[in-house]
C-alpha atoms as a PDB file:
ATOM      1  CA  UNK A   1    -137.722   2.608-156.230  1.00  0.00           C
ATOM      2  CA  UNK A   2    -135.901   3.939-159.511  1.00  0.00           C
ATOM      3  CA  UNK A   3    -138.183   1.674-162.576  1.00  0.00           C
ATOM      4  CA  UNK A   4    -140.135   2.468-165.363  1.00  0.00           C
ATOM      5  CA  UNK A   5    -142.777  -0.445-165.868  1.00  0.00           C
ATOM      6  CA  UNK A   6    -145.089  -2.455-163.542  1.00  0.00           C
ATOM      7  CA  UNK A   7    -146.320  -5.957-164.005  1.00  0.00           C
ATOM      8  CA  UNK A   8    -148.562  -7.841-162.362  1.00  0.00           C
ATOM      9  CA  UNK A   9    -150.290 -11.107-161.708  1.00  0.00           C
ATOM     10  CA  UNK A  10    -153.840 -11.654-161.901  1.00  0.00           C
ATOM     11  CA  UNK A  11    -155.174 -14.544-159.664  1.00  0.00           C
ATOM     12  CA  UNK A  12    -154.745 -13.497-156.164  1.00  0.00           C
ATOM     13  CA  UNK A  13    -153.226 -10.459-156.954  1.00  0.00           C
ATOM     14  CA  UNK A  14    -155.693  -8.192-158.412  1.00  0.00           C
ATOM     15  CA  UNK A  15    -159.114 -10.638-156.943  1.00  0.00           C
ATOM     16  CA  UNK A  16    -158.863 -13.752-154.866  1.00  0.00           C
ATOM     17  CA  UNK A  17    -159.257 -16.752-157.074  1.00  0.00           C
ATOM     18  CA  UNK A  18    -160.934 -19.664-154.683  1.00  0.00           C
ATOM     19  CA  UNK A  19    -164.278 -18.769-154.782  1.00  0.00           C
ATOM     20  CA  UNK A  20    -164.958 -17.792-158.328  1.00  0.00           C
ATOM     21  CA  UNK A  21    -163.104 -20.653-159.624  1.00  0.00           C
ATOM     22  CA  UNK A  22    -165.285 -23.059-157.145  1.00  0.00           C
ATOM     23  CA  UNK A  23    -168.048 -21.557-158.661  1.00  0.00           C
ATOM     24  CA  UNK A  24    -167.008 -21.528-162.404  1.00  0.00           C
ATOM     25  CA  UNK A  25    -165.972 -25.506-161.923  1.00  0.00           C
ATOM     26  CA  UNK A  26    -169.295 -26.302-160.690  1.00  0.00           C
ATOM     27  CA  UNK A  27    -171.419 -24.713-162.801  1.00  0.00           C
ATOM     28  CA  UNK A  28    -169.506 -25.892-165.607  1.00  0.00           C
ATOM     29  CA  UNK A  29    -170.164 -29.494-164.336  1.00  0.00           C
ATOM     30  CA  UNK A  30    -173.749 -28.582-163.051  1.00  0.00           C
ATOM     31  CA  UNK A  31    -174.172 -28.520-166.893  1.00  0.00           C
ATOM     32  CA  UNK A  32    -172.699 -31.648-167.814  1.00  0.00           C
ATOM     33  CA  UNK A  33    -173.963 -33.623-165.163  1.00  0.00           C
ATOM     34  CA  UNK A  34    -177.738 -32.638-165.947  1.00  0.00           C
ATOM     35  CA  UNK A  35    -176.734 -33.933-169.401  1.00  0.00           C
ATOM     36  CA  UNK A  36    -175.458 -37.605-168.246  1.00  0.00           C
ATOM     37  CA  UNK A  37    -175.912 -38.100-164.321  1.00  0.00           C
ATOM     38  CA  UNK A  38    -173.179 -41.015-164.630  1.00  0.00           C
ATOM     39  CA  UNK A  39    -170.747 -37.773-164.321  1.00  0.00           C
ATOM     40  CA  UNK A  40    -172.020 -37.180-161.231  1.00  0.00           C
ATOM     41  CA  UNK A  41    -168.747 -38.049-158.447  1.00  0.00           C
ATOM     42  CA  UNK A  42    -166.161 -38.439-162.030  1.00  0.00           C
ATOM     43  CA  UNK A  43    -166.128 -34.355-162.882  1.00  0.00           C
ATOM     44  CA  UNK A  44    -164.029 -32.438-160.115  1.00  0.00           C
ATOM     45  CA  UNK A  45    -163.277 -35.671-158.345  1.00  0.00           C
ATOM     46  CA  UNK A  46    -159.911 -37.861-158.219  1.00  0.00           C
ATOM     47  CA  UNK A  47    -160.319 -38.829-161.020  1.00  0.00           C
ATOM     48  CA  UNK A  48    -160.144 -35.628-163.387  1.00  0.00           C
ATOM     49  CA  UNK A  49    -157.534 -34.950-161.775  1.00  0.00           C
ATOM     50  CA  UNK A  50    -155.864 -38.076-162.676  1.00  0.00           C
ATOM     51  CA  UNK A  51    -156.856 -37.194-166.114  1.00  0.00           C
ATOM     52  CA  UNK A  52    -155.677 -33.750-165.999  1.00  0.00           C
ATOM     53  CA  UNK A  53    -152.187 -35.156-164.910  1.00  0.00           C
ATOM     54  CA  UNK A  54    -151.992 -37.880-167.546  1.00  0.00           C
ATOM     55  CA  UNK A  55    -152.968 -35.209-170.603  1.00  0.00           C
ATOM     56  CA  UNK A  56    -150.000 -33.163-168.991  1.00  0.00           C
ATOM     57  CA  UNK A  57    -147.408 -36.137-168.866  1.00  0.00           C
ATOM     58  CA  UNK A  58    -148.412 -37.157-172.747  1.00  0.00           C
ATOM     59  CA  UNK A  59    -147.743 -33.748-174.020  1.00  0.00           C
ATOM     60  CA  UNK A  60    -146.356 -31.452-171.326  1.00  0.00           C
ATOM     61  CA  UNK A  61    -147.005 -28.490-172.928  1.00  0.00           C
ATOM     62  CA  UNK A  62    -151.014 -28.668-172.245  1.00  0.00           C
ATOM     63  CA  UNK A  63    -149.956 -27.099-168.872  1.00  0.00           C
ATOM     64  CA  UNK A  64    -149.385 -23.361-170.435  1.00  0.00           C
ATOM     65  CA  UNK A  65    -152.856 -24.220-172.596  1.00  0.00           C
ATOM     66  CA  UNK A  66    -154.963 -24.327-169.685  1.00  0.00           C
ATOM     67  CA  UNK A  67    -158.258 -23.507-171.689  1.00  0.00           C
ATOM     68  CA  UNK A  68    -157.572 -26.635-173.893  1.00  0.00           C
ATOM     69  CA  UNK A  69    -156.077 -28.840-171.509  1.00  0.00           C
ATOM     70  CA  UNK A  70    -159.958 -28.144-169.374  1.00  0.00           C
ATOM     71  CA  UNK A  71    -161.566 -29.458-172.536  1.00  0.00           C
ATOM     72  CA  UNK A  72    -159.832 -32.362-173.605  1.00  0.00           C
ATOM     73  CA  UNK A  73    -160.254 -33.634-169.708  1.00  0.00           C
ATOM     74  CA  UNK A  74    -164.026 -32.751-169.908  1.00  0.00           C
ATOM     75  CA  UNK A  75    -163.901 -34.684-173.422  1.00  0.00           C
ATOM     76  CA  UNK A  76    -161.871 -37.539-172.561  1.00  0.00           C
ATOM     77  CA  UNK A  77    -163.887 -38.306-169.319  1.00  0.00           C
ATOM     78  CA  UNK A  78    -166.782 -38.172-171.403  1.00  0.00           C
ATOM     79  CA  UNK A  79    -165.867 -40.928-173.473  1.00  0.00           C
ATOM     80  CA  UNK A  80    -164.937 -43.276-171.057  1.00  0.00           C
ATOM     81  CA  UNK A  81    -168.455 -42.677-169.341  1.00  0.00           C
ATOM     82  CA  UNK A  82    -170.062 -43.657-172.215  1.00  0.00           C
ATOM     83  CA  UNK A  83    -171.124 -40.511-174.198  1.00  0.00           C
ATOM     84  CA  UNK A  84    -170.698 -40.461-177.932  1.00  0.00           C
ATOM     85  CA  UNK A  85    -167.543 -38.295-179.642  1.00  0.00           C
ATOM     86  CA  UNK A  86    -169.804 -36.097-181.468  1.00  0.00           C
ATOM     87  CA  UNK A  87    -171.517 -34.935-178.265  1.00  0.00           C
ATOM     88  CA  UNK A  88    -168.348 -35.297-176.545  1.00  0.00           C
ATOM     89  CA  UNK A  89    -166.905 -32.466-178.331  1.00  0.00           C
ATOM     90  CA  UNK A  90    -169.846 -30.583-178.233  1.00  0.00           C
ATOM     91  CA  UNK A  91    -170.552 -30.760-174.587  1.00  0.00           C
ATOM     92  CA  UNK A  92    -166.868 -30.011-173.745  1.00  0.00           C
ATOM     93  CA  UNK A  93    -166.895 -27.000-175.452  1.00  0.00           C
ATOM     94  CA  UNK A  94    -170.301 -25.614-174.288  1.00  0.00           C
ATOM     95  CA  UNK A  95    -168.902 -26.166-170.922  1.00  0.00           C
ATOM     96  CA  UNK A  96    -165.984 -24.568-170.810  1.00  0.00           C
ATOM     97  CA  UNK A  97    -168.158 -21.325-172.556  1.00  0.00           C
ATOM     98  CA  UNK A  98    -170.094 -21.456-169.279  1.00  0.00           C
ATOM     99  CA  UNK A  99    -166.910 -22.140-166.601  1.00  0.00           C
ATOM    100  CA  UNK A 100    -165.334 -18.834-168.452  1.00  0.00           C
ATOM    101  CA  UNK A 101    -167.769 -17.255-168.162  1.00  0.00           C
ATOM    102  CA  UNK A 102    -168.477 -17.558-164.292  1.00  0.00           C
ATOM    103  CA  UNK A 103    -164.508 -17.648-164.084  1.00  0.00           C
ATOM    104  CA  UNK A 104    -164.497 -13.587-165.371  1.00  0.00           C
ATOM    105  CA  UNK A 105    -167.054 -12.823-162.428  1.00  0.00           C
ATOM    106  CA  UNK A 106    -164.136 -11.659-160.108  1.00  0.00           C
ATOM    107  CA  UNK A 107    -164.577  -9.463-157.289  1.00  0.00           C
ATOM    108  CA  UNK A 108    -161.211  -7.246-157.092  1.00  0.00           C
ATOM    109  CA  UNK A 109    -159.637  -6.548-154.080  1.00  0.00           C
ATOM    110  CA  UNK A 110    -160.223  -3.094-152.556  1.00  0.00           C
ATOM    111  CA  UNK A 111    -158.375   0.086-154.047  1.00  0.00           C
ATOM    112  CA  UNK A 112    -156.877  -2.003-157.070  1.00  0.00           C
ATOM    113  CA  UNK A 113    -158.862  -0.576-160.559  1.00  0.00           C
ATOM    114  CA  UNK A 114    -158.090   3.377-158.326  1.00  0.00           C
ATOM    115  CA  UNK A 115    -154.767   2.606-157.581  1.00  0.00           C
ATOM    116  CA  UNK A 116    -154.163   1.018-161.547  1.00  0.00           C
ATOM    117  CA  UNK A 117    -155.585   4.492-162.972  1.00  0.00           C
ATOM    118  CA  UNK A 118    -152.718   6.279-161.290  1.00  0.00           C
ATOM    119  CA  UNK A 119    -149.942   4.116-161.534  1.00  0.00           C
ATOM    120  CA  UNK A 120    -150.756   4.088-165.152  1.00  0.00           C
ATOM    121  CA  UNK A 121    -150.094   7.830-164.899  1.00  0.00           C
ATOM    122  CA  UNK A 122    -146.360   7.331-164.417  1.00  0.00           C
ATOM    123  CA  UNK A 123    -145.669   3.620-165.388  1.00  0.00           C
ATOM    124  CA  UNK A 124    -145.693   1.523-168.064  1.00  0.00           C
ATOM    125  CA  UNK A 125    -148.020  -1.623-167.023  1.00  0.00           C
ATOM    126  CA  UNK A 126    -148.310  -5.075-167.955  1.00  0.00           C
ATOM    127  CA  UNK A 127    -150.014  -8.084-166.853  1.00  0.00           C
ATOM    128  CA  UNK A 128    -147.872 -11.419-166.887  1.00  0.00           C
ATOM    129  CA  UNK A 129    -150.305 -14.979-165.885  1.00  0.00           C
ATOM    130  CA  UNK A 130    -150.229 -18.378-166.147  1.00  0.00           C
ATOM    131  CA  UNK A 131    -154.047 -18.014-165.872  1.00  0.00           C
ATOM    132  CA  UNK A 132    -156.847 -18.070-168.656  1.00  0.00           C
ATOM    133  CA  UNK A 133    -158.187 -14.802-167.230  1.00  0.00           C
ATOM    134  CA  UNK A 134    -158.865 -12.018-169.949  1.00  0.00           C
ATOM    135  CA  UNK A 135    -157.985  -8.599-169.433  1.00  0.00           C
ATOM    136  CA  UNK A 136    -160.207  -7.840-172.065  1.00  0.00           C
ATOM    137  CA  UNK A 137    -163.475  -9.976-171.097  1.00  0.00           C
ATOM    138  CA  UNK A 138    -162.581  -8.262-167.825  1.00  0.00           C
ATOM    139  CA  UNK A 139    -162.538  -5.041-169.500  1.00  0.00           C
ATOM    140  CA  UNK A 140    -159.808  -3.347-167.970  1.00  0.00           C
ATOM    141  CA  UNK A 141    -157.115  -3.765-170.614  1.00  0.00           C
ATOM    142  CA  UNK A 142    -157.440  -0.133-170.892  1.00  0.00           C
ATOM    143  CA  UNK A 143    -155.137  -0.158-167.953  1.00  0.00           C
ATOM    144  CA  UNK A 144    -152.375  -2.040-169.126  1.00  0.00           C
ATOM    145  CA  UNK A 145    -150.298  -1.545-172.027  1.00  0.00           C
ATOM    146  CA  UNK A 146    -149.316  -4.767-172.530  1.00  0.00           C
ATOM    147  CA  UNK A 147    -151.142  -8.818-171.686  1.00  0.00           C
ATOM    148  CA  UNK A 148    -149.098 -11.894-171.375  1.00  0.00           C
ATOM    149  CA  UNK A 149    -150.054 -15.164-170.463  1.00  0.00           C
ATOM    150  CA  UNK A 150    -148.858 -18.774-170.699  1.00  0.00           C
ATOM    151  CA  UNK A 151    -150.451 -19.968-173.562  1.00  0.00           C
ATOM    152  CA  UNK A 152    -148.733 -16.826-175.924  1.00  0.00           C
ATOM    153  CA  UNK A 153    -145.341 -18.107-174.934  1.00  0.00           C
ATOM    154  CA  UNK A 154    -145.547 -21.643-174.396  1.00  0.00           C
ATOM    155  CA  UNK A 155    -143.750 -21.131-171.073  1.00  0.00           C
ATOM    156  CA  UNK A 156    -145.147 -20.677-167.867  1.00  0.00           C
ATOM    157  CA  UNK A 157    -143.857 -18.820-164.873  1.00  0.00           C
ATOM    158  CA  UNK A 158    -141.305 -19.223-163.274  1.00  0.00           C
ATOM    159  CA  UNK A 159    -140.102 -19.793-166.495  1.00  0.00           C
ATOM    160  CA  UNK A 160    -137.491 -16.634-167.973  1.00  0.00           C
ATOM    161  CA  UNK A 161    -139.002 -16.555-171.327  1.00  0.00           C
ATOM    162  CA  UNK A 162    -142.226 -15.298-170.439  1.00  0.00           C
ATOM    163  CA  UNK A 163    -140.374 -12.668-168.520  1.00  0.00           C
ATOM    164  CA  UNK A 164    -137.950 -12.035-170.862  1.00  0.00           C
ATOM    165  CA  UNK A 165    -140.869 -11.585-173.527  1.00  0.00           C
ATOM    166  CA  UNK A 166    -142.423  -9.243-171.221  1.00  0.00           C
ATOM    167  CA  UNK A 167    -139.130  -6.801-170.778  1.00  0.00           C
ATOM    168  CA  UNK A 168    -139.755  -6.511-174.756  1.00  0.00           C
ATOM    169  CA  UNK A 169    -143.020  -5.518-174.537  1.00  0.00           C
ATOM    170  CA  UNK A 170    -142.416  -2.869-171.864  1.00  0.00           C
ATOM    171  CA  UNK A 171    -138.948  -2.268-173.890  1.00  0.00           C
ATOM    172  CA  UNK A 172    -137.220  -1.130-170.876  1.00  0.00           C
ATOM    173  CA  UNK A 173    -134.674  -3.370-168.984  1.00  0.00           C
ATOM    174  CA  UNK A 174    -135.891  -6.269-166.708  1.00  0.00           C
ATOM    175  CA  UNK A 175    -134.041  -4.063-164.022  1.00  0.00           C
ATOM    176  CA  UNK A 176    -135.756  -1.002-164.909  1.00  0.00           C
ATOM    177  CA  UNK A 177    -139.394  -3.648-164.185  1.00  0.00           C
ATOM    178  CA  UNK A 178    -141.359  -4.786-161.200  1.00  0.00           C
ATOM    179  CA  UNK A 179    -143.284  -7.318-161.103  1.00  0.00           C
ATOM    180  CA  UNK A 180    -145.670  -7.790-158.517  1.00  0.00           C
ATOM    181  CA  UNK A 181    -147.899 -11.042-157.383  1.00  0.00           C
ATOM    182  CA  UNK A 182    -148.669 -13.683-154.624  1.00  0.00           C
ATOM    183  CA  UNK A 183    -146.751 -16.807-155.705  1.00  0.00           C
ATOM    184  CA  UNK A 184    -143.293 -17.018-154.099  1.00  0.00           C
ATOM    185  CA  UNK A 185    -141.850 -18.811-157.096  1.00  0.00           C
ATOM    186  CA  UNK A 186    -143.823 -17.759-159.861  1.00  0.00           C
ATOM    187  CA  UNK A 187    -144.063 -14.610-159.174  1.00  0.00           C
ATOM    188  CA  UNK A 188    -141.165 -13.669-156.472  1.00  0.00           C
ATOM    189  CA  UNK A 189    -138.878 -16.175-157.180  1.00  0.00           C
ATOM    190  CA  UNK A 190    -139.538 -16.022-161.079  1.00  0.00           C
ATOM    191  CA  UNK A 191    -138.947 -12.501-161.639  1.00  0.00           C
ATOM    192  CA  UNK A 192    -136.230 -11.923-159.483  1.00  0.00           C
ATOM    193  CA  UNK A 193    -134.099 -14.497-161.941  1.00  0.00           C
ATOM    194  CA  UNK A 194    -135.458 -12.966-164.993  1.00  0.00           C
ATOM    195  CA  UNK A 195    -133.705  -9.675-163.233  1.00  0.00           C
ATOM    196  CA  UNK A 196    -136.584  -8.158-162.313  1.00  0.00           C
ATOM    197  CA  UNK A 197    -137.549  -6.224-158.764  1.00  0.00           C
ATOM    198  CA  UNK A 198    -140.629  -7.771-157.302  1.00  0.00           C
ATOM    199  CA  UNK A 199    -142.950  -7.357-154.387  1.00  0.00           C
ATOM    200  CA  UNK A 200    -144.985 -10.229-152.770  1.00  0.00           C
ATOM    201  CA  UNK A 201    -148.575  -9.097-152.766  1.00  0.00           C
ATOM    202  CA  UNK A 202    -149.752 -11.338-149.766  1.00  0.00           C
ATOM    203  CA  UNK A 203    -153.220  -9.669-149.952  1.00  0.00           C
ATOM    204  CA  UNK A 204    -154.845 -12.921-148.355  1.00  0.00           C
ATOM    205  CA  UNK A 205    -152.775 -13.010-145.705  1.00  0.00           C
ATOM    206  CA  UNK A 206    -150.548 -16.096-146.135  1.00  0.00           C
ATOM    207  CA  UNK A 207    -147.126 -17.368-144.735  1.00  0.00           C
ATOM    208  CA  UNK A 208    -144.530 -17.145-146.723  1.00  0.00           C
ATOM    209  CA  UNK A 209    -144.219 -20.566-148.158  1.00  0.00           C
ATOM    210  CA  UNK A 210    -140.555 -20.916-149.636  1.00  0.00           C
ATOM    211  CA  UNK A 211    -137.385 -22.522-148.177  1.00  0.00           C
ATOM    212  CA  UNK A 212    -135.547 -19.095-149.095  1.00  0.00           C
ATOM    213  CA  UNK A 213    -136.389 -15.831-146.541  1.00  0.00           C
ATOM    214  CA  UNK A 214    -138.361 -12.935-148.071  1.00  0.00           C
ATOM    215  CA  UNK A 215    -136.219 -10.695-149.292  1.00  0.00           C
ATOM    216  CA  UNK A 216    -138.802  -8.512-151.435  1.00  0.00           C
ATOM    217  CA  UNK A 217    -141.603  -5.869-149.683  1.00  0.00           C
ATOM    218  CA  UNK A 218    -144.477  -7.494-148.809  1.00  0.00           C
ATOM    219  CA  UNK A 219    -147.195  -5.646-150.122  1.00  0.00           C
ATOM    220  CA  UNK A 220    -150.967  -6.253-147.655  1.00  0.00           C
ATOM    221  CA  UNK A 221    -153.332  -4.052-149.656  1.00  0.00           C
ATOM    222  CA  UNK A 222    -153.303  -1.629-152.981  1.00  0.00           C
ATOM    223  CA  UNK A 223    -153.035   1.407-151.017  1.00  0.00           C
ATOM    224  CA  UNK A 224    -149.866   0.033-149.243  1.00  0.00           C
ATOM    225  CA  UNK A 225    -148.731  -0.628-153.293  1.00  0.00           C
ATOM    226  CA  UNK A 226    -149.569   2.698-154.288  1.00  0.00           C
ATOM    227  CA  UNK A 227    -147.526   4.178-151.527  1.00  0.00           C
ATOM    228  CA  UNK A 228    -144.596   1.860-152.821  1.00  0.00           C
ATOM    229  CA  UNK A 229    -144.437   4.306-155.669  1.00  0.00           C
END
């Protein structure tokens, strides 16, 4: 494979995401709900995610500012339940300090900080997320050169401009990039328009979930990646 820079997802790419988020989302609202019981069955429930939508059809944008978007739901559902817009505010944002918090306590998948030190030997690397996960919180950002996420652009993946922002950073060629991660669109089918190379990393073990055939390697573990190069 003839390239000069890596990139790579975060959430089920480097960790699996399901049970740290679980855990972030209900300690967050363990919080709140010891505050006003009425939250009890309203937080994590149909109706956030009603509310979640509704932010996102008012002002569509929210979606790449995942951090805010969480606390405007927390603080809008607080208000109709009741609670005060001074404490509102307050409690929203004391929550979401605990659910990132518990949301950096990932558990990486095996091989992947090894098989980053020596890819960074050779390669330029970059992360690119639609996630609120922090390379630095995390600290590992000294193995990347470079951090993208939604929020910096304003444009999510699939979308090209995040891609397009991250051939800059690398300041190579999309063609001269890989981009590796576990969604089929935003990650296969994303960088594969922005005229990148990709690989699926289907670490969990899923089916391929896309009307198109896979037409990238499929990547199980970090030491099959590492091998890739």
């Amino acid at each position: 494979m003839n390239i000069k820079a890596i990139t790579f997802d975060l959430d089920d790419t480097l960790w699996p995401l399901f049970d740290v988020i679980m855990h972030a989302h209900k300690t967050a609202n363990d919080f709140l709900i010891k505050k006003h019981p009425q939250m009890q069955g309203i937080l994590f429930s149909a109706e956030e995610r009603k509310k979640w939508k509704e932010l996102v059809s008012q002002e569509p944008d929210l979606a790449n500012r995942l951090s805010e978007l969480r606390q405007k739901v927390i603080y809008e559902l607080l208000i109709e339940n009741n609670v005060s817009s001074e404490e509102a505010n307050l409690l929203s944002k004391e929550s979401f300090k605990i659910f990132i918090e518990e949301r950096h306590k990932v558990v990486y998948f095996d091989d992947v900080l090894e098989t980053l030190k020596s890819l960074k030997e050779k390669y330029i690397l970059g992360v690119i997320t639609n996630g609120n996960a922090d390379i630095k919180t995390l600290k590992i950002d000294h193995l990347f050169d470079f951090y993208l996420n939604a929020e910096m652009v304003n444009e999510s993946k699939p979308g090209k401009k995040i891609f397009d922002e991250a051939a800059k950073l690398a300041g190579v060629l999309p063609e001269d990039i890989c981009h590796i991660g576990d969604h089929p669109v935003n990650d296969v089918e994303g960088a594969l328009q922005a005229g990148f190379q990709a690989m699926w990393m289907n670490a969990l073990n899923k089916d391929w979930e896309h009307p198109k055939s896979l037409t990238v390697p499929e990547i199980k573990n970090w030491k099959e990646l590492e091998s890739k190069f």
